[in-house]
Protein backbone atom coordinates (compact mmCIF):
# COMPACT_ATOMS: atom_id res chain seq x y z
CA UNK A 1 -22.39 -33.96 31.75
CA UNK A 2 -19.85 -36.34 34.14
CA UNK A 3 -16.92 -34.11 33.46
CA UNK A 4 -15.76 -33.03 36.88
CA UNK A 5 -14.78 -29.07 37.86
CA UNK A 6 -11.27 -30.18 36.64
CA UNK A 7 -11.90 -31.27 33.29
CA UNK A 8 -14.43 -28.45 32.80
CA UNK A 9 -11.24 -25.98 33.41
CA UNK A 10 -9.36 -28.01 31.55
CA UNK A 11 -11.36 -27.70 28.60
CA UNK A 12 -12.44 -23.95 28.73
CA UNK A 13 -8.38 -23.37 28.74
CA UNK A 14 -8.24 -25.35 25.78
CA UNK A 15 -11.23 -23.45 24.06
CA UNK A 16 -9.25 -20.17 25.27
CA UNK A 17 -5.99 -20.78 23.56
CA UNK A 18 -7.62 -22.47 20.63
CA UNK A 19 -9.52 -19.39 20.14
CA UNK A 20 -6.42 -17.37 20.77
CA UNK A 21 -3.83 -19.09 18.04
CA UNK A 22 -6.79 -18.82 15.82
CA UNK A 23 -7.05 -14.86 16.13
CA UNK A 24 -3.44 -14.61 16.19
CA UNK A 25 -3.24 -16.17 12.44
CA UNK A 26 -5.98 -14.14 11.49
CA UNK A 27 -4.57 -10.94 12.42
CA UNK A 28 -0.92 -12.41 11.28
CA UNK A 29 -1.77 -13.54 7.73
CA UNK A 30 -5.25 -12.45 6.29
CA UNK A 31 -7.24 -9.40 8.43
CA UNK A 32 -5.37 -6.54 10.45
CA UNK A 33 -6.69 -3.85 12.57
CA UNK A 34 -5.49 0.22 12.11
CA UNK A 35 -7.10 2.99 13.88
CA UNK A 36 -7.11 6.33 12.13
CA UNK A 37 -5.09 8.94 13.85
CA UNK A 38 -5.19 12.22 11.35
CA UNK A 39 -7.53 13.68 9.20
CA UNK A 40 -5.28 13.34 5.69
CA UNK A 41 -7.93 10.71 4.08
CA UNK A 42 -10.93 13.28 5.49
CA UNK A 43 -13.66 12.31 4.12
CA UNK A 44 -12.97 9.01 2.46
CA UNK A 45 -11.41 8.04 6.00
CA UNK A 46 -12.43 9.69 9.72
CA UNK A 47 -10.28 10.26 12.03
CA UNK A 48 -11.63 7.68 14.85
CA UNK A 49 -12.56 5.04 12.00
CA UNK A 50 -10.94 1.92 13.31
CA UNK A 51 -10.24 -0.35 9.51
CA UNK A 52 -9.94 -3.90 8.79
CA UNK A 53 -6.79 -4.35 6.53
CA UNK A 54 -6.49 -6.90 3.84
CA UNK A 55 -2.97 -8.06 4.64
CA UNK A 56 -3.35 -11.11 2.16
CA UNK A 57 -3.60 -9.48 -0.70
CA UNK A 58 -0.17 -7.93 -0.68
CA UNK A 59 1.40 -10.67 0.98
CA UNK A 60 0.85 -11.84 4.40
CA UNK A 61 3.74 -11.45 6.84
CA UNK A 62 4.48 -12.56 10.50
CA UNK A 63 4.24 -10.21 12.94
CA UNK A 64 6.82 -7.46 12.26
CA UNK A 65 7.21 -5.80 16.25
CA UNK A 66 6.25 -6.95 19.36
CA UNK A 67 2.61 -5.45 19.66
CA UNK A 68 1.58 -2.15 21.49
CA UNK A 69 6.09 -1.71 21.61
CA UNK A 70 8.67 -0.33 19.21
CA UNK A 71 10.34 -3.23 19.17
CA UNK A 72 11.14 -4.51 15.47
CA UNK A 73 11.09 -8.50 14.95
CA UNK A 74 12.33 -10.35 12.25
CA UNK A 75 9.46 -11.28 10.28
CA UNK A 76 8.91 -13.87 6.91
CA UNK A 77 6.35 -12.99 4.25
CA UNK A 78 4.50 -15.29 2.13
CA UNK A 79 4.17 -14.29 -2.17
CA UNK A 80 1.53 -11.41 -2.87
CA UNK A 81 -1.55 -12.23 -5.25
CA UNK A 82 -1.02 -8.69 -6.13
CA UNK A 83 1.24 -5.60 -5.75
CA UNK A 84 -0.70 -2.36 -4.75
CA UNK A 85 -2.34 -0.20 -7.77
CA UNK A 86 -2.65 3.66 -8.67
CA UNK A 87 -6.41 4.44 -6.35
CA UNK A 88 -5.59 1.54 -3.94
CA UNK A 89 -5.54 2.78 -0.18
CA UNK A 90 -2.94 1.10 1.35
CA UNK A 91 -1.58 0.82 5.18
CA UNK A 92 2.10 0.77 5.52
CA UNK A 93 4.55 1.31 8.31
CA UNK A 94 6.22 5.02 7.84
CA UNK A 95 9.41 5.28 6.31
CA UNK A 96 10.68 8.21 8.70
CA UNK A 97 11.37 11.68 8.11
CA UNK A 98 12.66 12.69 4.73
CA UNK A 99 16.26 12.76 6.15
CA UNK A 100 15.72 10.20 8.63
CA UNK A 101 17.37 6.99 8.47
CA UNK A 102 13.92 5.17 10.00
CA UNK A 103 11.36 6.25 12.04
CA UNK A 104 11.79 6.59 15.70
CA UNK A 105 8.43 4.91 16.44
CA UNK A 106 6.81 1.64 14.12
CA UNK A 107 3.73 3.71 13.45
CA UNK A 108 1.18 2.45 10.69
CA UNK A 109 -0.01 5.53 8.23
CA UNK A 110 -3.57 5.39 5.61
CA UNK A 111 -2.76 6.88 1.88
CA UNK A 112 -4.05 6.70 -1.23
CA UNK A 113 -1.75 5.40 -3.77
CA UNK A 114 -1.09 7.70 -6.62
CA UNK A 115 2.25 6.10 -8.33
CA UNK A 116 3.71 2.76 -8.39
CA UNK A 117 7.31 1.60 -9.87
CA UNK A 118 8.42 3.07 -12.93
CA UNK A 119 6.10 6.05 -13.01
CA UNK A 120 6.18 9.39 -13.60
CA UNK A 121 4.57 11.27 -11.46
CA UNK A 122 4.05 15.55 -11.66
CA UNK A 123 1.59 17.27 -9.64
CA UNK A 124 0.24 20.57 -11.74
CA UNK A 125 -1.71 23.42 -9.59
CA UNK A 126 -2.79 20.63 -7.33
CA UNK A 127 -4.22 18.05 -9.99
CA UNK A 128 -1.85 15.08 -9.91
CA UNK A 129 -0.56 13.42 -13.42
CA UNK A 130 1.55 9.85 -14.59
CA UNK A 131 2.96 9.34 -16.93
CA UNK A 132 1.07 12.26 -18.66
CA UNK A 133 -2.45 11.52 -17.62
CA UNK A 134 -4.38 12.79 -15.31
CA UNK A 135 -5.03 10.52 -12.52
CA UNK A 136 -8.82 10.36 -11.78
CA UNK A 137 -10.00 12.21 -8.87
CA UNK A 138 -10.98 10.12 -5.40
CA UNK A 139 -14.84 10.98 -4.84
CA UNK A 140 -14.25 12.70 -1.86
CA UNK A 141 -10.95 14.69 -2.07
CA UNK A 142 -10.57 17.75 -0.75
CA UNK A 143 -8.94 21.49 -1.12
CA UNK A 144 -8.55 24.28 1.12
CA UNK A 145 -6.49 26.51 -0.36
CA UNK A 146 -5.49 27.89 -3.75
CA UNK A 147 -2.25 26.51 -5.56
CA UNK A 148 0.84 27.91 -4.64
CA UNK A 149 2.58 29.35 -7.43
CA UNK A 150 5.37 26.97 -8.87
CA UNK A 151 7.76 29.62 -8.53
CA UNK A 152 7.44 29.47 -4.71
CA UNK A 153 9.83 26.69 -3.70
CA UNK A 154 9.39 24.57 -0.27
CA UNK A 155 12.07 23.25 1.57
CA UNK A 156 10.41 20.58 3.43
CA UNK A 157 9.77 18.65 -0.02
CA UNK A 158 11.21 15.70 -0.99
CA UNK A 159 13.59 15.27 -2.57
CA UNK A 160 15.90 17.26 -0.62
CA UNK A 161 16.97 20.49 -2.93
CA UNK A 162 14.14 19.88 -5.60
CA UNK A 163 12.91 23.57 -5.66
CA UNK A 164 9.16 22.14 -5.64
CA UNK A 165 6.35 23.08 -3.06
CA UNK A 166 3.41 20.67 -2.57
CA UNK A 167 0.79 22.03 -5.18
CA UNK A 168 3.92 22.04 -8.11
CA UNK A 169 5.76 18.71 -8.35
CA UNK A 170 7.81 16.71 -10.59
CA UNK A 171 8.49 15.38 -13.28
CA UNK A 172 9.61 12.65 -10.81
CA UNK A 173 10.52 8.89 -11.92
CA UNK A 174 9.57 6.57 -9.04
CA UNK A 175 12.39 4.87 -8.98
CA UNK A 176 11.57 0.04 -9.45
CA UNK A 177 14.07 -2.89 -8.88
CA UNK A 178 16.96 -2.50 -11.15
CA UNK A 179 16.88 1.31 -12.01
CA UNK A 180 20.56 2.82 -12.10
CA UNK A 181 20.94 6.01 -10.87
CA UNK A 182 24.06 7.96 -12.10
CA UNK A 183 25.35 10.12 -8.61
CA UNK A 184 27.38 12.88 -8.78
CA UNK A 185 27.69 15.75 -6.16
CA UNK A 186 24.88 18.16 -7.60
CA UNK A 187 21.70 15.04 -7.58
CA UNK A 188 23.49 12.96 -4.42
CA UNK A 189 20.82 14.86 -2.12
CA UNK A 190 18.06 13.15 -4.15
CA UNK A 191 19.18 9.38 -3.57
CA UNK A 192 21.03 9.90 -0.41
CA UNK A 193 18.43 8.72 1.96
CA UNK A 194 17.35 5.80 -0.35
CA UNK A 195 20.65 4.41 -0.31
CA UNK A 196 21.64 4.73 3.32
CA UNK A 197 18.02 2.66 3.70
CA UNK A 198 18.39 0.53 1.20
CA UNK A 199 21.71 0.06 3.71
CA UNK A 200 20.53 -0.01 6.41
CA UNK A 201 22.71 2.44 7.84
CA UNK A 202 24.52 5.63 6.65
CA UNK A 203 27.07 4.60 3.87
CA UNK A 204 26.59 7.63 1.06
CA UNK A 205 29.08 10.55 1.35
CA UNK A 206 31.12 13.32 -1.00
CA UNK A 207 34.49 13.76 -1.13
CA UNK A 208 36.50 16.07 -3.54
CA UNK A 209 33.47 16.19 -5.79
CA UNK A 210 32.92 12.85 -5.51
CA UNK A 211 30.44 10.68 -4.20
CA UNK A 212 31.35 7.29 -2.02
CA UNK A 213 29.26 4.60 -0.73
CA UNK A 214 30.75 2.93 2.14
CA UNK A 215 33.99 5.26 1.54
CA UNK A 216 34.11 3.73 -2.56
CA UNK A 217 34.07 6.33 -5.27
CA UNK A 218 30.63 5.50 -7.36
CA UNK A 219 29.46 6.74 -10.62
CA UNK A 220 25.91 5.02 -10.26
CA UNK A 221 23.98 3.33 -7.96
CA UNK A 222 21.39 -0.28 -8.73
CA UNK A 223 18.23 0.20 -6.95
CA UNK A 224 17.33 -2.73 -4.68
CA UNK A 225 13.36 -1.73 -4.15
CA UNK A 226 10.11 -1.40 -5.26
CA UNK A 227 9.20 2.16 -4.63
CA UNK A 228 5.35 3.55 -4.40
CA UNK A 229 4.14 7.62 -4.11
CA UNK A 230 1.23 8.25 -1.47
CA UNK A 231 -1.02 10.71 -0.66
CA UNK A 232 -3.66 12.38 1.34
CA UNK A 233 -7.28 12.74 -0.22
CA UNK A 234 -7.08 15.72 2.05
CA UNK A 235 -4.42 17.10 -0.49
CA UNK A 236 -3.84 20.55 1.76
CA UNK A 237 -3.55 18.91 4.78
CA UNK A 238 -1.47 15.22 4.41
CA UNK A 239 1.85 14.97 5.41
CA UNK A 240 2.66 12.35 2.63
CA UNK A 241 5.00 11.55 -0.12
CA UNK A 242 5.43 14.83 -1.50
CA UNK A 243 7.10 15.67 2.23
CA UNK A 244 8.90 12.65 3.78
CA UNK A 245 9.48 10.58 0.35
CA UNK A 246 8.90 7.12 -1.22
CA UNK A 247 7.51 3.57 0.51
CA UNK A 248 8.99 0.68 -0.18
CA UNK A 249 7.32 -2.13 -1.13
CA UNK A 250 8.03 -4.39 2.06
CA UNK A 251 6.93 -1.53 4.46
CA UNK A 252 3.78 -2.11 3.11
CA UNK A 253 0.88 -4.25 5.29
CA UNK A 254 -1.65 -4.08 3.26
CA UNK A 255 -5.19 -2.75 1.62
CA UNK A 256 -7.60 -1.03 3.29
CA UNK A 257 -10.77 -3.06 3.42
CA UNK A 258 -13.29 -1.96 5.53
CA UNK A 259 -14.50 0.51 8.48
CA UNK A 260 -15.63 -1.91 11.76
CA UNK A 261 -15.96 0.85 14.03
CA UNK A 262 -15.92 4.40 14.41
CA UNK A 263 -16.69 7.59 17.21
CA UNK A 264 -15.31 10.55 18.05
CA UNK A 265 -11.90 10.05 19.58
CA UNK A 266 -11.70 13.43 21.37
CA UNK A 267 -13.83 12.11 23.90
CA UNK A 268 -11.84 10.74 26.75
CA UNK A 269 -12.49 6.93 27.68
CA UNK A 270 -13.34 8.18 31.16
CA UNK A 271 -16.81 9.86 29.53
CA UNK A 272 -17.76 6.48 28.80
CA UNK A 273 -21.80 7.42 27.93
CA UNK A 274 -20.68 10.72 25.50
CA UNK A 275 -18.11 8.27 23.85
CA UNK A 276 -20.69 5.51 23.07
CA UNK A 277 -23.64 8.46 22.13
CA UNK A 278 -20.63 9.72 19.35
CA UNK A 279 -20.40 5.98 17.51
CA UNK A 280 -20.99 6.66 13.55
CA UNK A 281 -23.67 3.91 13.23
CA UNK A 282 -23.98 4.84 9.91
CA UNK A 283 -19.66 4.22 9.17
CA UNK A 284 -19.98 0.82 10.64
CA UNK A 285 -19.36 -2.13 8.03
CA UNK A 286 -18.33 0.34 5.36
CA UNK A 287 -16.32 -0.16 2.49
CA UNK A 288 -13.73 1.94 1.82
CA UNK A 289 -12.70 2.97 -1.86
């Protein structure tokens, strides 16, 4: 009550940047935010459903770019209570194109898990199998279209030269810490991109039928990462594993957790009343599974 106008400020400033260290550890090391930008987790996810992400599950991490930039940081993580399971939805920061060495932009993508390290993973007129059993079916997955024949090849699909289409996959081993991979020039177009990342820049190339990794002839290749296969609940319409490839396991951020908020996000900010009438009272404080 004697505190003069000084000390008041003086004190709110404190309460300010108390509160503000305090969200920034939250948000660094137990609960991030992710807005949904596409419709491949329609229905389980919304597009305009704004998530709280379980980051300590997985193993917290510093932040990893400078925020609303593409600029990367170097970043620390702390040990994981667990590693991410087949049915988890997980957040992770896209890999890049299938070819692509990164991605151009740190962007953070929603997808259902489907195979972890070590699995084998085949996808049979749409219905998705490891290891030889059928992996049970999310509650609210969706088709649109009839399988395409296996005959019918796709040339986005990864791997690179595989002869698969999206609805006809596999066998393919996920490839776990320690796995060596025998190259030669006819399977080189499988690993290439996992190598030159596992780089970090380009180093695989053929010469005279053979291949060389930072201009040394190889026979095989050690893999240094944990790799994990994700998909789309909205199987005919997800750009996801079976197109741009694998996650590794320190791209991933974490589990999603929960919807906080959610409206229609075609609604420009500008038509302030419509975009408050559109919140989904009913999405608000949902789980997600």
């Amino acid at each position: 009550m004697n505190k003069t106008p000084k000390q008041k400020a003086i004190d709110f400033f404190k309460n300010l940047l108390f509160a503000a260290v305090a969200a920034l550890l939250i948000k660094s090391f137990l609960i991030e935010t992710s807005r949904v930008p596409t419709g491949s987790m329609e229905k389980t996810i919304l597009i305009g459903d704004f998530l709280f992400v379980n980051k300590f599950i997985y193993g917290s991490s510093s932040p990893r770019n400078i925020p609303f930039t593409n600029v990367a940081l170097p970043y620390f993580q702390l040990p994981a209570l667990a590693d991410p399971e087949k049915g988890d939805i997980v957040v992770f920061e896209y890999p890049g194109h299938r070819d692509e060495l990164f991605s151009n932009e740190i962007l953070n993508y929603v997808k259902r898990c489907v195979g972890t390290p070590g699995d084998t993973l085949e996808i049979r007129n749409k219905v998705v199998f490891v290891n030889g059993e059928e992996l049970p079916i999310p509650p609210k997955i969706q088709y649109h279209t009839r399988p395409i024949p296996a005959e019918i090849s796709d040339k986005r699909i990864f791997p690179r030269g595989s002869g698969w289409n999206q609805d006809n996959y596999g066998p393919y081993v996920i490839p776990k810490t320690g796995d060596v991979i025998e190259l030669n020039t006819e399977n080189i177009e499988w690993w290439r991109t996992i190598i030159d990342r596992e780089f970090g820049k380009r180093v695989v190339s053929t010469k005279d039928d053979k291949v060389l990794i930072n201009g040394q002839p190889v026979e095989s290749y050690t893999i240094q990462k944990d790799y994990y296969f994700m998909m789309g609940d909205n199987r005919d319409d997800s750009e996801d594993s079976r197109f741009w490839g694998l996650v590794p396991r320190d791209l991933i951020v974490g589990e999603a957790l929960m919807i906080y908020w959610s409206w229609n996000p075609n609604i420009p900010f500008t038509d302030i009343f419509n975009l408050l009438a559109s919140v989904r009272i009913g999405r608000i404080a949902k789980l997600v599974y």
